[in-house]
N, C-alpha and C. Protein backbone atom coordinates (compact mmCIF):
# COMPACT_ATOMS: atom_id res chain seq x y z
N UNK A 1 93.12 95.71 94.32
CA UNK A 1 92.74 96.41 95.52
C UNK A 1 93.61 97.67 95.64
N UNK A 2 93.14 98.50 95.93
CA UNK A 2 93.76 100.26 96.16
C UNK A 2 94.48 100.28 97.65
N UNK A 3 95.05 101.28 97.33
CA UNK A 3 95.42 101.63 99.47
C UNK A 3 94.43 102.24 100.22
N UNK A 4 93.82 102.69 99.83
CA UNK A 4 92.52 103.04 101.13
C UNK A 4 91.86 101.61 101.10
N UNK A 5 91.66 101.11 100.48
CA UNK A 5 90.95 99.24 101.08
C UNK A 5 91.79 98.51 101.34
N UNK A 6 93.40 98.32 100.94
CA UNK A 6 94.38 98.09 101.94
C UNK A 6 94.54 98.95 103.41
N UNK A 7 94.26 99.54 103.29
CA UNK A 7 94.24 101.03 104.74
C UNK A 7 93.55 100.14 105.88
N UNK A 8 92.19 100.29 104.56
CA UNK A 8 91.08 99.81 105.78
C UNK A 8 90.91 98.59 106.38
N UNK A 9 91.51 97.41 105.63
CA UNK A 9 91.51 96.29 106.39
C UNK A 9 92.43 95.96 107.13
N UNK A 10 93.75 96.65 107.11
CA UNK A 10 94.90 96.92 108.13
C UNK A 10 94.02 97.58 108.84
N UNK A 11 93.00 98.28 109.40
CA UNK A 11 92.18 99.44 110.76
C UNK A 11 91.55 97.70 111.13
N UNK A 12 90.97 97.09 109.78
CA UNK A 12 90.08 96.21 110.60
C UNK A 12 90.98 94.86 111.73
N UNK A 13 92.10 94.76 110.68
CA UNK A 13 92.98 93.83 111.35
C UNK A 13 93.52 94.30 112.96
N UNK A 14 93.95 95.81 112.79
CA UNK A 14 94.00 96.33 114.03
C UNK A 14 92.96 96.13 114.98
N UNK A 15 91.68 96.06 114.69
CA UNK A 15 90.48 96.26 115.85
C UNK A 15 90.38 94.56 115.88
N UNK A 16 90.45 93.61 115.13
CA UNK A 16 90.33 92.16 115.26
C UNK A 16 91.67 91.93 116.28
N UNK A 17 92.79 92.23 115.98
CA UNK A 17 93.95 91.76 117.48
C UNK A 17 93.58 92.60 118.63
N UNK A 18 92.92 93.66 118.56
CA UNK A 18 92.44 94.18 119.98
C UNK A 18 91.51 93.23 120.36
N UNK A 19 90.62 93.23 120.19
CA UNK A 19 89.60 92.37 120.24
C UNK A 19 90.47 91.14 120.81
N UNK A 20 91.11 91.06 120.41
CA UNK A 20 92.20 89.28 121.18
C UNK A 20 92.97 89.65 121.83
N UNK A 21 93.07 90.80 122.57
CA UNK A 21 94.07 91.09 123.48
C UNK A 21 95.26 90.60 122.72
N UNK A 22 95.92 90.98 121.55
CA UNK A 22 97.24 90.77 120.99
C UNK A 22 97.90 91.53 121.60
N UNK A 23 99.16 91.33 121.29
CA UNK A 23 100.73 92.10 121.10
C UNK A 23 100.10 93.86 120.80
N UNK A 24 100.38 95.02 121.89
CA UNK A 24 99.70 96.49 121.06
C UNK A 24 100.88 96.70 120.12
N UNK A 25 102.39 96.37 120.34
CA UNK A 25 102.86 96.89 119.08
C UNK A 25 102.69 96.15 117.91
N UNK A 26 101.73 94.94 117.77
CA UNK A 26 101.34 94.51 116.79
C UNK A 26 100.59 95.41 116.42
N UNK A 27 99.53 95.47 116.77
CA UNK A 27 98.26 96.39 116.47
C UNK A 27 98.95 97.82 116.01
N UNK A 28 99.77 98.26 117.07
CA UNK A 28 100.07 99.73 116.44
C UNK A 28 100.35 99.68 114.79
N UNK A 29 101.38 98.70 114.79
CA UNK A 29 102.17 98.14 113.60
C UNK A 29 101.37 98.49 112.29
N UNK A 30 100.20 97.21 112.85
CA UNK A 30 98.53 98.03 111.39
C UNK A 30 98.55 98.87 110.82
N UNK A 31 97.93 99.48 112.58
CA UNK A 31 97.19 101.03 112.25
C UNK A 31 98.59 101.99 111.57
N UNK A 32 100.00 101.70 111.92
CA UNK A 32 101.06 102.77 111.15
C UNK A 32 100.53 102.42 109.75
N UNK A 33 100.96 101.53 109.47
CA UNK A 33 101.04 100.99 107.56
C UNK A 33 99.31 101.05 107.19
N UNK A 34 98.40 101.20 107.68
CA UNK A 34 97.13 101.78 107.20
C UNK A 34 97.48 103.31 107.28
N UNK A 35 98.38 104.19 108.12
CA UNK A 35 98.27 104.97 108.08
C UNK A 35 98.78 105.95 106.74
N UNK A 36 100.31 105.54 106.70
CA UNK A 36 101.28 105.20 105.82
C UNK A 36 100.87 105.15 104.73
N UNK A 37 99.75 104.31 104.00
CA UNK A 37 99.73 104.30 103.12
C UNK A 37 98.45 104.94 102.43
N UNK A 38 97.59 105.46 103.27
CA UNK A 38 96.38 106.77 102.97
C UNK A 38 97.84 107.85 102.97
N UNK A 39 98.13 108.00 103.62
CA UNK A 39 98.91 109.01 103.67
C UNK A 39 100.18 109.42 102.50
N UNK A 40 100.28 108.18 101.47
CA UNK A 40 101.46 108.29 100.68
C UNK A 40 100.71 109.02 99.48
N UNK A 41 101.74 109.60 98.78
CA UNK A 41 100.88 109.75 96.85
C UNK A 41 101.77 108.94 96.32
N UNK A 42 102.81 108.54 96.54
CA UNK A 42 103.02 107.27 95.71
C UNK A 42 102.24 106.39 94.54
N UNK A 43 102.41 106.19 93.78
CA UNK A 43 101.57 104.85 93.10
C UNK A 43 101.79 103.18 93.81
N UNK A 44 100.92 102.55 94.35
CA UNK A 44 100.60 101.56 94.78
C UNK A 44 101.10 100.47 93.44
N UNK A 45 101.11 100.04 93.00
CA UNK A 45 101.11 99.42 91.94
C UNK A 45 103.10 99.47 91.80
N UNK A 46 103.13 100.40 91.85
CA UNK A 46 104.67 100.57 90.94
C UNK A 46 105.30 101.20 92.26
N UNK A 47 104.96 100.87 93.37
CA UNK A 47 105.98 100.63 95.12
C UNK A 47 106.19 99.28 94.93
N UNK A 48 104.80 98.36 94.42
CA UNK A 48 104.82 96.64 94.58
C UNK A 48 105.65 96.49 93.23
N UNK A 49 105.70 97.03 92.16
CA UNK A 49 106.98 96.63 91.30
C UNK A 49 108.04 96.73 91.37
N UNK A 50 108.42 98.18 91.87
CA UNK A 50 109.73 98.72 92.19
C UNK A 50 110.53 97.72 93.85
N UNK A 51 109.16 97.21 94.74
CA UNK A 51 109.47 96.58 95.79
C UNK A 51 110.13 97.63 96.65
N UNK A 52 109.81 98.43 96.58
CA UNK A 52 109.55 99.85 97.47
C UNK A 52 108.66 100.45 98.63
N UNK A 53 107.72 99.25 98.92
CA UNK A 53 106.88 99.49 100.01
C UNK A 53 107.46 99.19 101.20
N UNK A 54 108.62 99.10 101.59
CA UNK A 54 109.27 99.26 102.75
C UNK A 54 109.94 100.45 103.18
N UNK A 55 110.16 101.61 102.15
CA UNK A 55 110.73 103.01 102.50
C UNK A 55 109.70 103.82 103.30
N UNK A 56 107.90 103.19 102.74
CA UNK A 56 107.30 104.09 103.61
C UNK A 56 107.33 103.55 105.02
N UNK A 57 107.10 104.68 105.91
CA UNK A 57 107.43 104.47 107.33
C UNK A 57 106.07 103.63 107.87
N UNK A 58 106.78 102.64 108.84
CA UNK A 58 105.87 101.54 109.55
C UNK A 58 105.53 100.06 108.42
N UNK A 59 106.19 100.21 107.32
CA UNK A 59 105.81 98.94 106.64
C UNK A 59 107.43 98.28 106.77
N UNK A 60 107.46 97.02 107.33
CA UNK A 60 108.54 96.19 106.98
C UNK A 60 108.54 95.26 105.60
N UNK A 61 109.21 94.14 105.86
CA UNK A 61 108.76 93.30 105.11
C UNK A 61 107.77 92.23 105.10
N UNK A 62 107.58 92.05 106.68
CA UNK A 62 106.29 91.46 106.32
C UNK A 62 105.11 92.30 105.98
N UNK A 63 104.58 93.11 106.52
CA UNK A 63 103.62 93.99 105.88
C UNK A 63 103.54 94.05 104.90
N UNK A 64 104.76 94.29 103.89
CA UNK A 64 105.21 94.78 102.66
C UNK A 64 104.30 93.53 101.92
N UNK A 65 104.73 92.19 101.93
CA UNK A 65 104.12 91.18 101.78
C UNK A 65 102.92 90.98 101.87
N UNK A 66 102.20 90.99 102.62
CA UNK A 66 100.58 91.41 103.09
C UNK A 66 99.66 92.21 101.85
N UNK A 67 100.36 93.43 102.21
CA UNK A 67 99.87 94.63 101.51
C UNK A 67 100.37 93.90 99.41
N UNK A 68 101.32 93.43 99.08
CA UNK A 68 100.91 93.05 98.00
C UNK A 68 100.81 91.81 97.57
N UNK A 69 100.40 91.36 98.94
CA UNK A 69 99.13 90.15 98.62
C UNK A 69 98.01 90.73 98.23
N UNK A 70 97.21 91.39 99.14
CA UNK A 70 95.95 91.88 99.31
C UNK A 70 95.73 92.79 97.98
N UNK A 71 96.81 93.10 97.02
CA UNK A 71 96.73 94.09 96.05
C UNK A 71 96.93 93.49 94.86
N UNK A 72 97.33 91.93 94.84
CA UNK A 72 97.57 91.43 93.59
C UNK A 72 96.20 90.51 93.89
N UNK A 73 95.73 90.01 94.68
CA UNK A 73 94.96 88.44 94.92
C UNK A 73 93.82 89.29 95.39
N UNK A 74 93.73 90.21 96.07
CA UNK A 74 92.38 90.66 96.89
C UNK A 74 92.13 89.84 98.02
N UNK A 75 92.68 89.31 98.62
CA UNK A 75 92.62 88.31 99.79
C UNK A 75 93.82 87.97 99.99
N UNK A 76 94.06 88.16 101.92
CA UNK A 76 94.75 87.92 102.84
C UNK A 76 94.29 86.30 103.71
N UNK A 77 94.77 85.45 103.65
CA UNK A 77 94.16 84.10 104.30
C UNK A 77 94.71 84.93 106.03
N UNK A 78 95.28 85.20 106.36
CA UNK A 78 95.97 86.12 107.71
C UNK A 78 94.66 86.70 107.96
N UNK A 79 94.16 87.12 107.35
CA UNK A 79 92.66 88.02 108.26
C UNK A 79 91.43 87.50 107.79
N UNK A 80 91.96 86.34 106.36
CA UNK A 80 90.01 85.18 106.53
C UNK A 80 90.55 85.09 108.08
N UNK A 81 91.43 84.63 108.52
CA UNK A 81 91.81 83.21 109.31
C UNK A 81 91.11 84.05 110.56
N UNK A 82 91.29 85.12 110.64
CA UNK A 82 91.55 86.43 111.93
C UNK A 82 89.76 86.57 111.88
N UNK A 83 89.59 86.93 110.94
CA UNK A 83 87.91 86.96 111.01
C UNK A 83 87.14 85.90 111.66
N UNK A 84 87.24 85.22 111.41
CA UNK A 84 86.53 83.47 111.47
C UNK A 84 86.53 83.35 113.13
N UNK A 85 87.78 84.03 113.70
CA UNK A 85 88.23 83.20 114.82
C UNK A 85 87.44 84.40 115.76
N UNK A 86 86.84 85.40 115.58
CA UNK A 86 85.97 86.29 116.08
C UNK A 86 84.91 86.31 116.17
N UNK A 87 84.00 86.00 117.31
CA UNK A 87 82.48 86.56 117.16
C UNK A 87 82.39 87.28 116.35
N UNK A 88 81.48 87.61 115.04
CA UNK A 88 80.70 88.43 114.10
C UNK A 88 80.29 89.68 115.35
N UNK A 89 79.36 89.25 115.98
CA UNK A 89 78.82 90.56 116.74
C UNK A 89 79.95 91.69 117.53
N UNK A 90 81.47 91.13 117.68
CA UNK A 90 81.91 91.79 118.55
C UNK A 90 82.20 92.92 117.39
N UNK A 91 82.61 92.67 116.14
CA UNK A 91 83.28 93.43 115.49
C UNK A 91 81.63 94.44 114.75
N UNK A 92 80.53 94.01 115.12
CA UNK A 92 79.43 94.93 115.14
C UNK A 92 78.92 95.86 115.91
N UNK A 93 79.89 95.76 117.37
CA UNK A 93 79.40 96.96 118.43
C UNK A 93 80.39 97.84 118.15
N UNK A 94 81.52 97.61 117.38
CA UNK A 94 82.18 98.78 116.65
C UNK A 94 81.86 99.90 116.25
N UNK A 95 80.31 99.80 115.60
CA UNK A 95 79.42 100.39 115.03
C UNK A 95 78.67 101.99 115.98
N UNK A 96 78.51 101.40 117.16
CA UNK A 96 78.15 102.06 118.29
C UNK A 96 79.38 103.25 118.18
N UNK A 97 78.48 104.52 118.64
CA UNK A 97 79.37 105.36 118.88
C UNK A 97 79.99 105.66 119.87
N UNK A 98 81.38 105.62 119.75
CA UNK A 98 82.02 105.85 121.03
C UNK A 98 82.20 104.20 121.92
N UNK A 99 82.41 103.39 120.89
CA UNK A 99 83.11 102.14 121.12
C UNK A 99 83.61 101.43 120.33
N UNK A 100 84.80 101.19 120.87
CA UNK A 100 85.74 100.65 120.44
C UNK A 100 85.69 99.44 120.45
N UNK A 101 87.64 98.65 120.21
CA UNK A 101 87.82 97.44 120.63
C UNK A 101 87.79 97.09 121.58
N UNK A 102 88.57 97.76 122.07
CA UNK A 102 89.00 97.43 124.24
C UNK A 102 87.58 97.62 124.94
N UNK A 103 86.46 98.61 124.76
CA UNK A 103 85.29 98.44 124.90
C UNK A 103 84.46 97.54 124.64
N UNK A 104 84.47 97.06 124.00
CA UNK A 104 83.71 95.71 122.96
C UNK A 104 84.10 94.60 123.41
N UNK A 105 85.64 94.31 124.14
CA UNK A 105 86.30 93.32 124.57
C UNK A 105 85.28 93.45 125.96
N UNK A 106 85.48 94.46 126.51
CA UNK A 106 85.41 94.37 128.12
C UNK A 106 83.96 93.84 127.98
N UNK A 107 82.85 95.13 128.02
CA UNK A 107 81.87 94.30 127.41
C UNK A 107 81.63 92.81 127.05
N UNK A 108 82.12 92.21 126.36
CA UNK A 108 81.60 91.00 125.84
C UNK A 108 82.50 90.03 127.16
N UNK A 109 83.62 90.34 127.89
CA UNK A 109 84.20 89.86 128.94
C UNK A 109 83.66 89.31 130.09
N UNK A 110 82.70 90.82 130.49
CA UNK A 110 82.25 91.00 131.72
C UNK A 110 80.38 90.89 131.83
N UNK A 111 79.67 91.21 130.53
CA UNK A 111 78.35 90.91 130.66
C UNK A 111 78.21 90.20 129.33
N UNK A 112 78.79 89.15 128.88
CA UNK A 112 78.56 88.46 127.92
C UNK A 112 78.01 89.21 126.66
N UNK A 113 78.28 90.30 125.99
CA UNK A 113 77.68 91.12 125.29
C UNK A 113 78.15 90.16 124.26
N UNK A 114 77.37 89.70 122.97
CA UNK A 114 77.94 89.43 121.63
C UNK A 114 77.28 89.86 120.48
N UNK A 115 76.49 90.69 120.69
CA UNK A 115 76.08 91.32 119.59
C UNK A 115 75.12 92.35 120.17
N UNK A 116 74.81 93.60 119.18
CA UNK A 116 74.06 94.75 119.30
C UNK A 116 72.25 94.40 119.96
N UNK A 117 72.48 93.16 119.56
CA UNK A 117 70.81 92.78 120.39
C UNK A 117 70.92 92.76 121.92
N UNK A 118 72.14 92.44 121.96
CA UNK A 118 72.79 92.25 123.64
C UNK A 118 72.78 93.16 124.20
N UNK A 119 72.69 94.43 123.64
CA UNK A 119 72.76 95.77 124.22
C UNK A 119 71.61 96.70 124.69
N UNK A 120 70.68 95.91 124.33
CA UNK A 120 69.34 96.55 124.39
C UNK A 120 68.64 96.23 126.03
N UNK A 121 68.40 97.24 126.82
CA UNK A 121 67.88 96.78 128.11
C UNK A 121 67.05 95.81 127.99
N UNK A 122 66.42 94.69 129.33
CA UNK A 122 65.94 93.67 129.65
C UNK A 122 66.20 92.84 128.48
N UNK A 123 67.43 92.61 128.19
CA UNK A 123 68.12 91.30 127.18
C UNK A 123 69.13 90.19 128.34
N UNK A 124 69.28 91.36 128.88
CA UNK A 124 70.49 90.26 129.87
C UNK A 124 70.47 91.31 131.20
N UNK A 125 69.36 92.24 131.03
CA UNK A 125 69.95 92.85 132.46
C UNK A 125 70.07 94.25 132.10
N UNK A 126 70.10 95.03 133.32
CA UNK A 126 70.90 96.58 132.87
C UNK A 126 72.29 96.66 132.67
N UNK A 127 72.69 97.58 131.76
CA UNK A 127 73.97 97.82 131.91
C UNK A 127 74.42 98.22 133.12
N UNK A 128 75.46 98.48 133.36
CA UNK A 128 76.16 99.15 134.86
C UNK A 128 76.07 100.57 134.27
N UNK A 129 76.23 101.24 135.31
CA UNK A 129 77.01 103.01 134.95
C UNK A 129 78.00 103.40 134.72
C-alpha cells in the first residue's frame, strides 16, 4: 500500500470517529498524518525501514505502527473493526455535496437519516430549512 491510500484511509478513519462523536484531537491526529504523509517526498518503504516515520510531523508511534501495518499487510483490523461498527449509509451521505461528518451525524441523530434513500422527499418527511 502507498501513502496516498495510507492518506486516504487515515481521511476515512477521521470521518468514521466523527461520525462517533470521538476524541477531535483524535480525529485531528488522522487527518495530520494523512496530511503528513501526501505531503512528504520521502520514500515510504525506507521511513518503515529506517523506522523514521515518526520525524514526520503529526505521526507518533502509534500511528507510525498503523501506517506500517497498513503498508506491509494492506489491512488495519483498527478500521475493519471501525467500519463494521458504522452504518454503511452514514459514511454514503459523505458523498453529498457539502456534507460532512458532523452533518451526517446530526442528520442521522435528529431525522433518522441512514442512507441516501433517506434523503429523498416523502421518505420520512420534509427536511427542515
Amino acid at each position: 500500500m502507498n501513502k496516498t491510500e495510507i492518506a486516504h484511509i487515515f481521511e476515512e478513519i477521521a470521518d468514521l470517529l466523527e461520525l462517533k462523536n470521538a476524541n477531535p484531537f483524535r480525529i485531528r491526529a488522522y487527518r495530520n498524518a494523512a496530511r503528513s504523509l501526501l505531503n512528504t517526498d520521502q520514500d515510504l518503504e525506507k521511513m518503515i525501514r529506517e523506522e523514521t516515520l515518526t520525524e514526520l510531523e503529526g505521526i507518533g508511534d502509534d500511528l507510525a505502527e498503523k501506517i506500517t501495518l497498513l503498508a506491509k499487510k494492506g489491512k488495519l483490523p483498527f478500521y475493519e473493526k471501525l467500519k463494521k461498527s458504522t452504518p454503511e449509509g452514514l459514511m454514503k451521505l459523505r458523498e453529498v455535496q457539502g456534507l460532512g461528518p458532523k452533518k451526517a451525524l446530526a442528520l442521522h441523530k435528529k431525522l433518522r437519516v441512514k442512507s441516501l434513500k433517506d434523503l429523498k422527499p416523502g421518505k420520512k418527511g420534509k427536511l427542515p430549512n
